[in-house]
Protein backbone atom coordinates (compact mmCIF):
# COMPACT_ATOMS: atom_id res chain seq x y z
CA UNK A 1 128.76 63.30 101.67
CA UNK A 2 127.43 65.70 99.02
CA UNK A 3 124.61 68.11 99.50
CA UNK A 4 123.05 69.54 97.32
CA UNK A 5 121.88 73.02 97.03
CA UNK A 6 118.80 74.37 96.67
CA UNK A 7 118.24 78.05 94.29
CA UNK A 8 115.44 79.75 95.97
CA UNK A 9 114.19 81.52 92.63
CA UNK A 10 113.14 85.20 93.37
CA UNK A 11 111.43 87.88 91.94
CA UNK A 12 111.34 91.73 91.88
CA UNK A 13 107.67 93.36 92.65
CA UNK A 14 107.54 97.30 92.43
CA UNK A 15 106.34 98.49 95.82
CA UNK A 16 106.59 102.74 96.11
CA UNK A 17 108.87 103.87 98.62
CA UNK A 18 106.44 104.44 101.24
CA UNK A 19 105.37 100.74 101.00
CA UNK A 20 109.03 99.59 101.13
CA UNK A 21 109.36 101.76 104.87
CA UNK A 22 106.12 100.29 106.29
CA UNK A 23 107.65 96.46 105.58
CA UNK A 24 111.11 97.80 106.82
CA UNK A 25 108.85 99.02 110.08
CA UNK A 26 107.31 95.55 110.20
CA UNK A 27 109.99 93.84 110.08
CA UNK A 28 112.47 92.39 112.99
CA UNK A 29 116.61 92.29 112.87
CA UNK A 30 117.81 89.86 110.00
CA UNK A 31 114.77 89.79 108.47
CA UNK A 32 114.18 89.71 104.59
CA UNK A 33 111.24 91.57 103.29
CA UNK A 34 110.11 88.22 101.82
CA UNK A 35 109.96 87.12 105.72
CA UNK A 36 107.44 90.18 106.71
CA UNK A 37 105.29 89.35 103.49
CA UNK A 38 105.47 85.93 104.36
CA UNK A 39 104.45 86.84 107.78
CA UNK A 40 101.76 89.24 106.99
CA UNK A 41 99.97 87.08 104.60
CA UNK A 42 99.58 84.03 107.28
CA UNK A 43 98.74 86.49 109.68
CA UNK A 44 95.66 87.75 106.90
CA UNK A 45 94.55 84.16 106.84
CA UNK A 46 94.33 83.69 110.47
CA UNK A 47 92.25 86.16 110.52
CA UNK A 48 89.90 85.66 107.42
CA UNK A 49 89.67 82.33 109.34
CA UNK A 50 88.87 84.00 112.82
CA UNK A 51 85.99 86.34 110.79
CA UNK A 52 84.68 83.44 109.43
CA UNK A 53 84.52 80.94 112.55
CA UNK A 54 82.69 84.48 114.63
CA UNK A 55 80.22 84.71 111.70
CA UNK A 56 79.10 81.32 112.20
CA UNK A 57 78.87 81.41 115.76
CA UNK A 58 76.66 85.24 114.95
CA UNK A 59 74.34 83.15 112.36
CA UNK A 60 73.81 80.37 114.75
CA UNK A 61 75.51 77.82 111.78
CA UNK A 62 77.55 76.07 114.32
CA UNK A 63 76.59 72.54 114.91
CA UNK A 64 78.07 70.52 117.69
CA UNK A 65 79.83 67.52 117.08
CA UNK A 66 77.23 65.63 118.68
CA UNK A 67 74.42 66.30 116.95
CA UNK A 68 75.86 65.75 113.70
C-alpha cells in the first residue's frame, strides 16, 4: 500500500538570542520550537477568551439561556 508523504513547508523567523533561550526554557524534551510557539499562541487565546467571558460577567452582558 503506498503512502504518501506529506512536506511540512517551514520557515526561518529572526528571533535574538535571548528570545531563542526563553522558548528553549519553555519548552519540554523532544520538543521543536514550532511546538512551544504553537503552544504559547493557543495558550494566548485561551486566555483572550477567559478576559473576555470575565468582562461580560463585570458589565452584567451575560444573558441566560433562558431568557433569551
Amino acid at each position: 500500500m503506498f503512502i504518501p508523504q506529506v512536506t511540512m513547508v517551514k520557515t526561518t523567523i529572526a528571533v535574538s538570542p535571548s528570545t531563542r533561550d526563553l522558548l528553549r526554557a519553555l519548552g519540554k524534551k523532544g520538543d521543536t520550537y514550532d511546538d512551544i510557539i504553537l503552544r504559547l499562541l493557543r495558550d494566548a487565546g485561551w486566555k483572550r477568551m477567559d478576559t473576555l467571558w470575565n468582562e461580560i460577567l463585570r458589565n452584567n452582558e451575560f444573558i441566560p439561556p433562558d431568557e433569551l
